[in-house]
Structures are given as structure tokens and as C-alpha cells.
C-alpha atoms as a PDB file:
ATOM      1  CA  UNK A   1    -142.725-100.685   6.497  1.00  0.00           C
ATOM      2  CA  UNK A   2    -142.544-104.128   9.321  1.00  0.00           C
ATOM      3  CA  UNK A   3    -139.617-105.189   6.917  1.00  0.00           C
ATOM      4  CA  UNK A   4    -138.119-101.994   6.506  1.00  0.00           C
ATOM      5  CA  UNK A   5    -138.068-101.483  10.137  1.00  0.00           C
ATOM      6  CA  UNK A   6    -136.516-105.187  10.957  1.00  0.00           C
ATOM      7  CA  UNK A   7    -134.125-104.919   8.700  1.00  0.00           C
ATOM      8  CA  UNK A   8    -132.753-101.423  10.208  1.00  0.00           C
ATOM      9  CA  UNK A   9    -132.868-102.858  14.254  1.00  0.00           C
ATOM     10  CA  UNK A  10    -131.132-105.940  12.494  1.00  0.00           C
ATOM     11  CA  UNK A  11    -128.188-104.067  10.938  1.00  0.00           C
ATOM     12  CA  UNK A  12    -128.641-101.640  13.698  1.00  0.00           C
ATOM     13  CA  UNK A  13    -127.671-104.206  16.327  1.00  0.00           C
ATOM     14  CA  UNK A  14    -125.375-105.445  13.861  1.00  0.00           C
ATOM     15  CA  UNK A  15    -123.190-102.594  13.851  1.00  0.00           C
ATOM     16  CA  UNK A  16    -123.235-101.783  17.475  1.00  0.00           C
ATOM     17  CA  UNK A  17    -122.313-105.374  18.506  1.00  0.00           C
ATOM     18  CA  UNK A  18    -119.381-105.335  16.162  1.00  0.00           C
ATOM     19  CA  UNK A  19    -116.533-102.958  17.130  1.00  0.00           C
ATOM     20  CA  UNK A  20    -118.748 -99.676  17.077  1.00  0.00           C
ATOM     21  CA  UNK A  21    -119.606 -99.479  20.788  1.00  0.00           C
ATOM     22  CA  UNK A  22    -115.937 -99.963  21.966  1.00  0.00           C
ATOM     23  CA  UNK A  23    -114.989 -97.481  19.277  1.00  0.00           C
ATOM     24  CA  UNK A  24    -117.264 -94.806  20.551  1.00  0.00           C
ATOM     25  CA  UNK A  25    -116.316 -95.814  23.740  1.00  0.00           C
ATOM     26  CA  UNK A  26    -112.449 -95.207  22.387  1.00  0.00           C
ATOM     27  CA  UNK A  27    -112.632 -91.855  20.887  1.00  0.00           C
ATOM     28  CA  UNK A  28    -114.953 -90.763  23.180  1.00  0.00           C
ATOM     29  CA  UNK A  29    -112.171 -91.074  26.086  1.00  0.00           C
ATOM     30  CA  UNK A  30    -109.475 -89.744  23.686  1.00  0.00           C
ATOM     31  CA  UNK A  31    -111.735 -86.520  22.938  1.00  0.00           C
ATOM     32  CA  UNK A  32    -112.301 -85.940  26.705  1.00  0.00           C
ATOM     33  CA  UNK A  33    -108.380 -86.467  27.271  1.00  0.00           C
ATOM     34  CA  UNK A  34    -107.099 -83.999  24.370  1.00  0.00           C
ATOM     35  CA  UNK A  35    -110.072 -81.497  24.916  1.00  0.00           C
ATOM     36  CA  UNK A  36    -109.054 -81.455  28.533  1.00  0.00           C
ATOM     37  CA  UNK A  37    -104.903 -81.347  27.930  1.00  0.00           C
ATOM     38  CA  UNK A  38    -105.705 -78.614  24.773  1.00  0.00           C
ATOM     39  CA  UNK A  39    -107.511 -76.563  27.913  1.00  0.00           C
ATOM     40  CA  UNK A  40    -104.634 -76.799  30.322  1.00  0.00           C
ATOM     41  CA  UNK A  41    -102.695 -75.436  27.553  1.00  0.00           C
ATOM     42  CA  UNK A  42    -104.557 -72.611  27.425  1.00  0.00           C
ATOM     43  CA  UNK A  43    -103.927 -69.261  29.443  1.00  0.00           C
ATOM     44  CA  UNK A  44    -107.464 -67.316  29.302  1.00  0.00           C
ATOM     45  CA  UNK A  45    -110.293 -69.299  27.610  1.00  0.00           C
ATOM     46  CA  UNK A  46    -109.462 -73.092  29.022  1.00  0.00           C
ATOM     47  CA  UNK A  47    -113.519 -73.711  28.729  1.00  0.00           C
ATOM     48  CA  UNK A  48    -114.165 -71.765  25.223  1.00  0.00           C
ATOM     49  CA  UNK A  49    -110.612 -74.303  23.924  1.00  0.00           C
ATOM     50  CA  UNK A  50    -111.876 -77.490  25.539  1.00  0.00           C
ATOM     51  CA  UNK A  51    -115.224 -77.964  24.013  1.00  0.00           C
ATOM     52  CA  UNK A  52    -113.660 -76.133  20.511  1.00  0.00           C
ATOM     53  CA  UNK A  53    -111.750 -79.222  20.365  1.00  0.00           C
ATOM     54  CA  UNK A  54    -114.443 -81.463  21.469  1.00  0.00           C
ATOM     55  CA  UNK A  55    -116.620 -80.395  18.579  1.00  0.00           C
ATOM     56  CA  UNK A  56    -113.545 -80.201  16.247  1.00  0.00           C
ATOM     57  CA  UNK A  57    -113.336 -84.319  17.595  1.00  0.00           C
ATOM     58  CA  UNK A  58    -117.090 -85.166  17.516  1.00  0.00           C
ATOM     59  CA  UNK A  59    -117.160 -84.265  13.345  1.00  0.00           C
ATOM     60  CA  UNK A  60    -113.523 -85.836  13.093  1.00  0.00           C
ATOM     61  CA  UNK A  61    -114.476 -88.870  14.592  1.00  0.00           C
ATOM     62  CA  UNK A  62    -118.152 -89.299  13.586  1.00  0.00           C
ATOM     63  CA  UNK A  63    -117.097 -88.805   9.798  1.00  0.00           C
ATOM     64  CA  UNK A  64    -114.619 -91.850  10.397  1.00  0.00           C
ATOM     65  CA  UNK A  65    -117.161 -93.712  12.281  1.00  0.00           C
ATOM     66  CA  UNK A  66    -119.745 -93.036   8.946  1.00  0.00           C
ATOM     67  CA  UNK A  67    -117.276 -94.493   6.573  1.00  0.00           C
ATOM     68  CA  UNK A  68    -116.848 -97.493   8.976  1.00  0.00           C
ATOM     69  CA  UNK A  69    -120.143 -98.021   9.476  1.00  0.00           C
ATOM     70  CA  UNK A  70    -121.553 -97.890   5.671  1.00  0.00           C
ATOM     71  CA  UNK A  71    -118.189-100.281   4.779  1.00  0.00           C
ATOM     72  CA  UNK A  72    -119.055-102.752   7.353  1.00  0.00           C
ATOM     73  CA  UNK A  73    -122.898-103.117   6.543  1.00  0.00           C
ATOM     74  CA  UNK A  74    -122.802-102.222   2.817  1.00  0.00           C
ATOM     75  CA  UNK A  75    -119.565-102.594   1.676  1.00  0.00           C
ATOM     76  CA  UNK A  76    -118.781-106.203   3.317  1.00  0.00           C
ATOM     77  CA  UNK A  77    -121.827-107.263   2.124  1.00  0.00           C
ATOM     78  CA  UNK A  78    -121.267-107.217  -1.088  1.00  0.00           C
ATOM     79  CA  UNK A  79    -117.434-108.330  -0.944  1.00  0.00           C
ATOM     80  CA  UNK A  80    -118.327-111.218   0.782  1.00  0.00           C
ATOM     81  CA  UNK A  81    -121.606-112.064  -1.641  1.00  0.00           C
ATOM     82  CA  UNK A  82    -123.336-112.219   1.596  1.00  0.00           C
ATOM     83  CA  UNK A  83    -126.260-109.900   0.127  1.00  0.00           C
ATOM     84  CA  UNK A  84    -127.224-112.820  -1.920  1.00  0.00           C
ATOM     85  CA  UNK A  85    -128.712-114.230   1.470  1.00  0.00           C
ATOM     86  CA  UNK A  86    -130.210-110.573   2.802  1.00  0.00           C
ATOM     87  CA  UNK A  87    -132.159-110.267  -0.630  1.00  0.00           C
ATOM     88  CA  UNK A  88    -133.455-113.692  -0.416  1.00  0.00           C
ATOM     89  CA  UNK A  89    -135.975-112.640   1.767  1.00  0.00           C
ATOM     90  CA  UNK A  90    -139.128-111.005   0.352  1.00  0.00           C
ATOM     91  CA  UNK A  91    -138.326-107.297   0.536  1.00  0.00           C
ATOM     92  CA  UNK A  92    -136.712-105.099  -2.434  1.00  0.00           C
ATOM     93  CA  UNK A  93    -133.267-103.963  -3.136  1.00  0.00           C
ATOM     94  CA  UNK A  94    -134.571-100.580  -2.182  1.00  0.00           C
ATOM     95  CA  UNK A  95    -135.763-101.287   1.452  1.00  0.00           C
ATOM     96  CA  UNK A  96    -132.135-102.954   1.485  1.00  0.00           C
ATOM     97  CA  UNK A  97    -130.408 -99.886   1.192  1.00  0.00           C
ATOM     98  CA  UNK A  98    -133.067 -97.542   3.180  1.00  0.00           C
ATOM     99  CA  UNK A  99    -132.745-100.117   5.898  1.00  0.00           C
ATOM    100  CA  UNK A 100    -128.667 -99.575   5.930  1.00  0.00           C
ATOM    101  CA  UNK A 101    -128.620 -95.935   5.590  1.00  0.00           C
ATOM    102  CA  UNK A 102    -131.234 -95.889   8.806  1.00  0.00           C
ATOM    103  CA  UNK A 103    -129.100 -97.894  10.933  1.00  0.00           C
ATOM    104  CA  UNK A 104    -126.157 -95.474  10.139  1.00  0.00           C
ATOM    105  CA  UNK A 105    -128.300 -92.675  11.118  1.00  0.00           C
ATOM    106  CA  UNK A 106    -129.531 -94.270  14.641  1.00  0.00           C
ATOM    107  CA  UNK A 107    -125.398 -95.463  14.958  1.00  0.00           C
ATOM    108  CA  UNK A 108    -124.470 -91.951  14.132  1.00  0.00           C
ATOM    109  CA  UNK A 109    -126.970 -90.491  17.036  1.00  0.00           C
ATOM    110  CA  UNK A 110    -125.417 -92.887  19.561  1.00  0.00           C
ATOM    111  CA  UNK A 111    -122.015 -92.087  18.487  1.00  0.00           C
ATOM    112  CA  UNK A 112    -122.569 -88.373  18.788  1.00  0.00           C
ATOM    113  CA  UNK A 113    -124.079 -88.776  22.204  1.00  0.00           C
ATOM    114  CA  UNK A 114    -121.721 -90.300  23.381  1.00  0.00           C
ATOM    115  CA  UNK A 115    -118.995 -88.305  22.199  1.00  0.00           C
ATOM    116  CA  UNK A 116    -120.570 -85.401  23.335  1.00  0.00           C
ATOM    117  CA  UNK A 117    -120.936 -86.833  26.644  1.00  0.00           C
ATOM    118  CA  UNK A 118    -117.164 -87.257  26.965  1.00  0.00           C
ATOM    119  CA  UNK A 119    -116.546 -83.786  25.619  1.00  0.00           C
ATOM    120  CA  UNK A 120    -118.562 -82.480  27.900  1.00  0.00           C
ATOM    121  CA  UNK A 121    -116.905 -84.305  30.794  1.00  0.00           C
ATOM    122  CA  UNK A 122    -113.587 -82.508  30.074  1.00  0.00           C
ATOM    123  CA  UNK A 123    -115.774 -78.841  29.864  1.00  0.00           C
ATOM    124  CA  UNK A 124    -116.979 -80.226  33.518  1.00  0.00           C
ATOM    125  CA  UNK A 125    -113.492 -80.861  34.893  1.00  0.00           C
ATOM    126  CA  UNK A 126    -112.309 -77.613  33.241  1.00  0.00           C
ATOM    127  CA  UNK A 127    -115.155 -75.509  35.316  1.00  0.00           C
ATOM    128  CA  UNK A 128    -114.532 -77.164  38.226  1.00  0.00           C
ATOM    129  CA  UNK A 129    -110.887 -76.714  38.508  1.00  0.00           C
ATOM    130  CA  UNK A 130    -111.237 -73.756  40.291  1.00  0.00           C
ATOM    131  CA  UNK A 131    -110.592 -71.392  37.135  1.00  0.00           C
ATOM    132  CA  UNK A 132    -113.155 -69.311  35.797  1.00  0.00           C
ATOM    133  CA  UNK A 133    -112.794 -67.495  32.505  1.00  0.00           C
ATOM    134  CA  UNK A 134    -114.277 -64.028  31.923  1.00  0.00           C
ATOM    135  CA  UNK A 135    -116.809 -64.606  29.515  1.00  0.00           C
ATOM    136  CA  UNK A 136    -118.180 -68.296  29.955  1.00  0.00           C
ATOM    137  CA  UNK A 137    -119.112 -70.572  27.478  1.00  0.00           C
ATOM    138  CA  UNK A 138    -123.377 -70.364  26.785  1.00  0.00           C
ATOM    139  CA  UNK A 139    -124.537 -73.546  27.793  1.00  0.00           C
ATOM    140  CA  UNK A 140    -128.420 -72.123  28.307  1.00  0.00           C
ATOM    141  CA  UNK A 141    -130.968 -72.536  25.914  1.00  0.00           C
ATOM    142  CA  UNK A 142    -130.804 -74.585  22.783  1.00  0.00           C
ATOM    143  CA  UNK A 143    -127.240 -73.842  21.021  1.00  0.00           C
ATOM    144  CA  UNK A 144    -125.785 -77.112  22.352  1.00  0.00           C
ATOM    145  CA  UNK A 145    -129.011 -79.354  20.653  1.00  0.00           C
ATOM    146  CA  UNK A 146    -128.793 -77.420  17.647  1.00  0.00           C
ATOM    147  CA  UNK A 147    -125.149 -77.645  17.383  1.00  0.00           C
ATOM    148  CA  UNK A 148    -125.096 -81.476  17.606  1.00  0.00           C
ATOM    149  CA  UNK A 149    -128.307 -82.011  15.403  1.00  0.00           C
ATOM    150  CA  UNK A 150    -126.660 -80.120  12.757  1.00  0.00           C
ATOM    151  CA  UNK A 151    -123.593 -82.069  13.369  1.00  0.00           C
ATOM    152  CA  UNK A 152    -125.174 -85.389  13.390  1.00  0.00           C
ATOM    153  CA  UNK A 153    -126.616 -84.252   9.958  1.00  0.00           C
ATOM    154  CA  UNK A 154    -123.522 -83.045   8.300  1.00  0.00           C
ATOM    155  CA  UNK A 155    -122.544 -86.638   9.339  1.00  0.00           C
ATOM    156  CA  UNK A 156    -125.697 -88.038   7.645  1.00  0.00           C
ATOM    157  CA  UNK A 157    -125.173 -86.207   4.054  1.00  0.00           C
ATOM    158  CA  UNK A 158    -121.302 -88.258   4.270  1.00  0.00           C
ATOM    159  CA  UNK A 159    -123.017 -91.164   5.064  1.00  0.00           C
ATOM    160  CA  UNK A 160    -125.558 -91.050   1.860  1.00  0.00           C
ATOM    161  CA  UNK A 161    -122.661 -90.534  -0.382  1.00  0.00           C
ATOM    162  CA  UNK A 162    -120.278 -92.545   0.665  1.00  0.00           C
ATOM    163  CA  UNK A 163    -123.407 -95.331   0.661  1.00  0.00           C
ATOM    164  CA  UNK A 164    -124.188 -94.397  -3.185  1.00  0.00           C
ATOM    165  CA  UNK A 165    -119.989 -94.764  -3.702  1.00  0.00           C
ATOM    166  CA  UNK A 166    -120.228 -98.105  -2.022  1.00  0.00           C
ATOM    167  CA  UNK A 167    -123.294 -99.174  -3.964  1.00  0.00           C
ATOM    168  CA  UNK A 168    -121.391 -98.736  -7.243  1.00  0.00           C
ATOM    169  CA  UNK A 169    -117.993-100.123  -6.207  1.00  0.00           C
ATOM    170  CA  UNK A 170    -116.928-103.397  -5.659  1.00  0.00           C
ATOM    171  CA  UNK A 171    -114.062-102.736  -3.050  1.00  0.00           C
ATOM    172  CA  UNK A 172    -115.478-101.827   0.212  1.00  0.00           C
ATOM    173  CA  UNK A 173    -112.371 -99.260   0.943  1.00  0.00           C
ATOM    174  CA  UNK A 174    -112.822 -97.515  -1.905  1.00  0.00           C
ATOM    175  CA  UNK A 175    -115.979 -95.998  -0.590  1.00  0.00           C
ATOM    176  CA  UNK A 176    -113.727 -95.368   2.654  1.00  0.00           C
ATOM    177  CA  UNK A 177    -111.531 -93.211   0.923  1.00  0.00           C
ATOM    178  CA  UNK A 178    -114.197 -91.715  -1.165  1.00  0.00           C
ATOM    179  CA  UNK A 179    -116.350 -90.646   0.921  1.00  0.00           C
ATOM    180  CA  UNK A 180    -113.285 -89.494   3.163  1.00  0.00           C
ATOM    181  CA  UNK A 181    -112.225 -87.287   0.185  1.00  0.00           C
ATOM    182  CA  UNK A 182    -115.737 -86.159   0.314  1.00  0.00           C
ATOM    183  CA  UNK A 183    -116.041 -85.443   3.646  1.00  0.00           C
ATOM    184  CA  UNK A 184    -112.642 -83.200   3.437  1.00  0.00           C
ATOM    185  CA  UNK A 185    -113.959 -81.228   0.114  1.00  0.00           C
ATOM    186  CA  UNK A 186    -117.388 -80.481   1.619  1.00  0.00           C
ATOM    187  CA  UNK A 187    -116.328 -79.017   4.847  1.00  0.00           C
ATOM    188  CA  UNK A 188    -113.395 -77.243   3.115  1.00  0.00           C
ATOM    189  CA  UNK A 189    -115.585 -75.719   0.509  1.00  0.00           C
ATOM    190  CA  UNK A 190    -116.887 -72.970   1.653  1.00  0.00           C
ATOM    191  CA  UNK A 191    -114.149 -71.573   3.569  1.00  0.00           C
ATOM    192  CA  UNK A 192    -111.744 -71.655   0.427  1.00  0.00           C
ATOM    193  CA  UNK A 193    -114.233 -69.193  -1.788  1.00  0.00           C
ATOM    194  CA  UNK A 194    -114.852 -67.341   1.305  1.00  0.00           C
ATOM    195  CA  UNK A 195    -111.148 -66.876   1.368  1.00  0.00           C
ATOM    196  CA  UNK A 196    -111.102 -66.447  -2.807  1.00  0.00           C
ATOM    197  CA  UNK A 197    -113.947 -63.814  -2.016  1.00  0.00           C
ATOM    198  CA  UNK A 198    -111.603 -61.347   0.682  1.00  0.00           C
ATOM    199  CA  UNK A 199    -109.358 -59.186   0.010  1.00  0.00           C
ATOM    200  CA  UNK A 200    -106.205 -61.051   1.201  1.00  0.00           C
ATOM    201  CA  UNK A 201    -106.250 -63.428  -1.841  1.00  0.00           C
ATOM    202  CA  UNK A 202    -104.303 -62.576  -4.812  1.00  0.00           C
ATOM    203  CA  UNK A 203    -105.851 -61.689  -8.286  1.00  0.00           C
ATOM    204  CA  UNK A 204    -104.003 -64.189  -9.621  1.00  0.00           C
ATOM    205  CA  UNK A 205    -104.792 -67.158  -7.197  1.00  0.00           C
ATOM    206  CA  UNK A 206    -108.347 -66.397  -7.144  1.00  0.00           C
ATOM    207  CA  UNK A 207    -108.476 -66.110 -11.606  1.00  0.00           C
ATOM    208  CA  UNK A 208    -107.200 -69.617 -11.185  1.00  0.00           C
ATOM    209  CA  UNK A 209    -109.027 -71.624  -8.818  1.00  0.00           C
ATOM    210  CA  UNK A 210    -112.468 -70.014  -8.297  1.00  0.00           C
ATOM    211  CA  UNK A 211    -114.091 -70.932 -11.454  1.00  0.00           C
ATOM    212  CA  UNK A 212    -112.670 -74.533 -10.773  1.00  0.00           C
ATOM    213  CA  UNK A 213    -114.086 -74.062  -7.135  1.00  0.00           C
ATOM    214  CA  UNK A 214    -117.626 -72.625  -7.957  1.00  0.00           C
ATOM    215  CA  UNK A 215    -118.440 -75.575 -10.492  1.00  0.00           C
ATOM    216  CA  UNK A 216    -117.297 -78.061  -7.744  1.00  0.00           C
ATOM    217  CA  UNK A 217    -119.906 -76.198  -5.740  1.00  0.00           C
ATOM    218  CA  UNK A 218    -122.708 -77.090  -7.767  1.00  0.00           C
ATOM    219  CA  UNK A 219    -121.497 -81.111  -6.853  1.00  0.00           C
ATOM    220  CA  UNK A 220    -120.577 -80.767  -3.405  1.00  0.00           C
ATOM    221  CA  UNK A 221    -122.459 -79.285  -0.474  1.00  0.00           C
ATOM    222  CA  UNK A 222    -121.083 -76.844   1.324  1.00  0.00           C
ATOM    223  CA  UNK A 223    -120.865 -79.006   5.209  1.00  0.00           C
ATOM    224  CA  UNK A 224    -118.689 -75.688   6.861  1.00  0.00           C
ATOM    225  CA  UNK A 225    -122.574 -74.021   7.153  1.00  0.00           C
ATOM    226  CA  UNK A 226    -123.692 -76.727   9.397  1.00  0.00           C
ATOM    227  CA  UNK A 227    -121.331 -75.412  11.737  1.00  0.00           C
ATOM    228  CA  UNK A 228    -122.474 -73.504  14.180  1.00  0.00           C
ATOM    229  CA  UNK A 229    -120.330 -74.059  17.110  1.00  0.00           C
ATOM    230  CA  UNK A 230    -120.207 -70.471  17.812  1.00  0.00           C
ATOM    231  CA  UNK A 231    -123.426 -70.123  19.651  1.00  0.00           C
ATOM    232  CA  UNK A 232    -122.036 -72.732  22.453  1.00  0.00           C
ATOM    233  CA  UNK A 233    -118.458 -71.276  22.229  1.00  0.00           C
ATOM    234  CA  UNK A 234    -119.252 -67.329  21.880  1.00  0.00           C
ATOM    235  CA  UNK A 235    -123.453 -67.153  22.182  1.00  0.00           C
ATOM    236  CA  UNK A 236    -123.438 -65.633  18.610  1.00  0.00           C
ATOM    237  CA  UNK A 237    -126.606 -66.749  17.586  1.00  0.00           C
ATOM    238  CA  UNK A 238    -126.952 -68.372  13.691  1.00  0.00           C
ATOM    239  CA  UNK A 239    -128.972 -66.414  11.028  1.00  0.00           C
ATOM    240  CA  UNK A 240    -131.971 -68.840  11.229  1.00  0.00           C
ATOM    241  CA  UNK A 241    -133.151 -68.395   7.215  1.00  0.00           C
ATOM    242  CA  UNK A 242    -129.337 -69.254   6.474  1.00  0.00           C
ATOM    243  CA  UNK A 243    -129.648 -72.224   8.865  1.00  0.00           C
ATOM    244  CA  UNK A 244    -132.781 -73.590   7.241  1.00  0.00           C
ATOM    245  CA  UNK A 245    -131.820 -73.030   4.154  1.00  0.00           C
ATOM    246  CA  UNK A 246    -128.381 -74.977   4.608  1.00  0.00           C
ATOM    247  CA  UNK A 247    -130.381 -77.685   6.091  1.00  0.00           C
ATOM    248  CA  UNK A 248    -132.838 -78.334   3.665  1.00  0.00           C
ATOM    249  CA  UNK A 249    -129.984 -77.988   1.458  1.00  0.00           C
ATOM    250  CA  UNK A 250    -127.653 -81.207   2.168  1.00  0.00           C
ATOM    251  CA  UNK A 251    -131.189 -82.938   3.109  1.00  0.00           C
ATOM    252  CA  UNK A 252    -132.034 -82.839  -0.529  1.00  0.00           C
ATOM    253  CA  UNK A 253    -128.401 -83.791  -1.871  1.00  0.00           C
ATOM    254  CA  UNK A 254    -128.832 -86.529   1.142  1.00  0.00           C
ATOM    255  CA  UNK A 255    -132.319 -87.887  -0.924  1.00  0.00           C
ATOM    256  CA  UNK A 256    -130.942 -87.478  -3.994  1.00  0.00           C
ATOM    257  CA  UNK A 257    -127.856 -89.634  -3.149  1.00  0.00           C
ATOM    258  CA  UNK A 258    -130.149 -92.495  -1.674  1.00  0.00           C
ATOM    259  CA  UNK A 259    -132.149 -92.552  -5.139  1.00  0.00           C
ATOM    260  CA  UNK A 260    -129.244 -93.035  -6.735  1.00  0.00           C
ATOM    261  CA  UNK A 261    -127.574 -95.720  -4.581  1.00  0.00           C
ATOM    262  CA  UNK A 262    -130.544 -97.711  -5.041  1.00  0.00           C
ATOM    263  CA  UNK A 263    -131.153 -97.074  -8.626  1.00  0.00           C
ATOM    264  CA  UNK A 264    -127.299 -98.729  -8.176  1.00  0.00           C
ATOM    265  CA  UNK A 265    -128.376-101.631  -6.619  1.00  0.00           C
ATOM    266  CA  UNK A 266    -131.528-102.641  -8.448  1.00  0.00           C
ATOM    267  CA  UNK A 267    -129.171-102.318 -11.702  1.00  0.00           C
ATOM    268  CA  UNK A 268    -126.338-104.084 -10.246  1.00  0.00           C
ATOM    269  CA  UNK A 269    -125.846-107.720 -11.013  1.00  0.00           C
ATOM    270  CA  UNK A 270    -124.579-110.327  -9.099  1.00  0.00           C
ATOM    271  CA  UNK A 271    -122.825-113.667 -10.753  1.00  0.00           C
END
């Protein structure tokens, strides 16, 4: 557990000294600016539009942060055969990767703190511009926490696949673009069969694609439940079965991913 737990602050510290903080620090400024422009924009709801888009930003730009994050302490690793010096130490391949995928989590945290913080700012300057919409966003209660945890662990379930992709490959970008193209299909899952599933699709467009789409369901999680934006934006509040079930859902594909990425390793050989 020490080594497990030295080896996470290590990488930790590793990725935040690197370029993460400046580019949370980055996007976080250009969410608050295009959260707070996509507001002025808007004629009736200027608070409901800003922190839409800031939450639209937050998974946009946390996903991309993931895929950086798992490239730069997985991926260059073993590019640059500089896991050859991490495993000499007396810990196993396993703690290794368990130690990697926890700094991405505690990177991920900070990230989406921080780019809430910035989303929020442009909500604040909306409120205080001396507009006030009908119905008001709900920030009471505990919509806003549960929309970022759920966030932060849509963001997790990317980063355990795209850390299995980058355990098997040997070119750090293709587990950038892998577990981009994962990312993409997971979040776009669910609303494509729920669009297959209504009445505006055509017979013939849904005898084509939904058989394809329901075995790629059985592979991919569906990410579009962890979504629940609408409490903050509209104070519908989530079916909480359906929440717990999605949850406990991509936390087991998350696991199961992590097995396998260090099943990965411990097979892999180095020459």
C-alpha cells in the first residue's frame, strides 16, 4: 500500500508540474469566456445557456485532458523505455499501473474543479449583470456535486480504457485517438438507439443499424446516462435506481479494464 501510494503522489506531481496546471488553467479561462459570450447570445435563458455550455466544456475538455494525462505517464513511459527504471524498484507491474490510473483520477478531480470554478464564474457574471431570467437555474441542494461527481466519473471509465489501449500499444498516440474514439462512441451511444427506438426514425434506418448498435452496446458503456445536467439547468431531479445502476455500471467496465491493462503489462516484454 506505502508503495502504491508513493508511486501515485509521484506521478501525481508529475503530471501537474508538467503542462497540466497551465492547461487547466487554459481551458478553464476559455470555458468561462465562451460560456459567458454563448449567454450574451442568448435572449431569455442567458444563465440556463451559460453553464449548458460550461458542462458541455468541462466533459469536452476533461476527456482531452484524460487522454493527455494517461499518454504522458503511461504512454511516454514506455516509448521512451523509461519504465525499465520505474519497475526497477521493488513493487509489481500491477501497483505500476494502479499507481497511474490513481494519479489520473486525483488530476481529473483538480481539473474538474477547476473548470467548474471558471464555469461558474461566467454563471456569476451572467446573474449579476442586472438580467434575471424567469425560471433560475437550481443551484440549492446537491444537483451541482452530483453533476460533477458523475462527470468526473464518466471521465474516469475513458481514462481506464484508454490506459488498457495504451498498455497494449506501443505508440503513445494511438491510445490518444483510441480512447478519443471511445470517448465519442460511449457518450453517443445511447442517444442514437434512443433515436432508433422513436418514432421519427425510419424502418429502414433503424433494420440497418440497430442490431449493429445493440451488440456495440454490450462493449461500450453507455457515458450519455452519467449526464445529469438537468437537475442544475431545469431542477428535474434523476431517477436515483437509474443513477445507481448507471454508476455501478461503468465502475465495473472501469475494474474490468484495469485487470486487463495489467494482465497487459505483466505479459508484455521489454527487449
Amino acid at each position: 500500500m506505502g508503495a502504491l501510494l508513493a508511486q501515485s503522489l509521484t506521478a501525481w506531481r508529475s503530471g501537474f508540474r508538467g503542462r497540466g496546471a497551465r492547461l487547466i488553467v487554459f481551458l478553464g479561462l476559455l470555458t468561462a469566456v465562451t460560456a459567458w459570450l454563448a449567454a450574451e447570445f442568448s435572449g431569455r435563458q442567458p444563465e440556463t445557456v451559460a453553464l449548458d455550455v460550461g458542462f458541455s466544456l468541462i466533459r469536452l475538455f476533461g476527456a482531452l485532458l484524460v487522454l493527455f494525462w494517461v499518454t504522458e505517464l503511461l504512454g511516454k513511459d514506455l516509448e521512451r523505455r523509461t519504465i525499465y527504471f520505474v519497475l526497477a524498484y521493488p513493487f509489481s507491474r500491477n501497483i505500476y499501473i494502479l499507481s497511474r490510473f490513481l494519479a489520473v483520477a486525483g488530476l481529473t478531480a483538480v481539473a474538474i474543479i477547476g473548470l467548474s470554478l471558471f464555469a461558474l464564474l461566467a454563471w456569476w457574471l451572467i446573474v449579476h449583470s442586472g438580467y434575471h431570467q424567469a425560471n433560475p437555474v437550481y443551484m440549492q441542494g446537491a444537483g451541482l456535486p452530483l453533476t460533477l461527481a458523475l462527470i468526473w466519473l464518466d471521465l474516469l471509465t475513458i481514462g481506464a480504457f484508454t490506459l488498457l489501449i495504451a498498455a497494449l500499444s506501443t505508440t503513445p498516440m494511438l491510445a490518444f485517438f483510441v480512447g478519443l474514439a471511445f470517448a465519442v462512441s460511449a457518450r453517443s451511444l445511447g442517444p442514437i438507439l434512443a433515436y432508433l427506438a422513436s418514432d421519427q426514425a425510419a424502418d429502414k434506418l433503424v433494420q440497418t443499424y440497430q442490431p449493429l448498435l445493440n451488440a456495440i452496446h454490450w462493449l461500450v458503456p453507455d457515458l450519455s446516462r452519467l449526464d445529469v445536467r438537468a437537475t442544475v439547468l431545469y431542477g428535474l431531479q434523476p431517477e436515483t435506481g437509474s443513477i445507481l445502476w448507471s454508476g455501478l455500471n461503468v465502475a465495473l467496465y472501469s475494474l474490468i479494464a484495469l485487470i486487463l491493462a495489467m494482465v497487459a503489462l505483466q505479459r508484455r516484454e521489454f527487449n
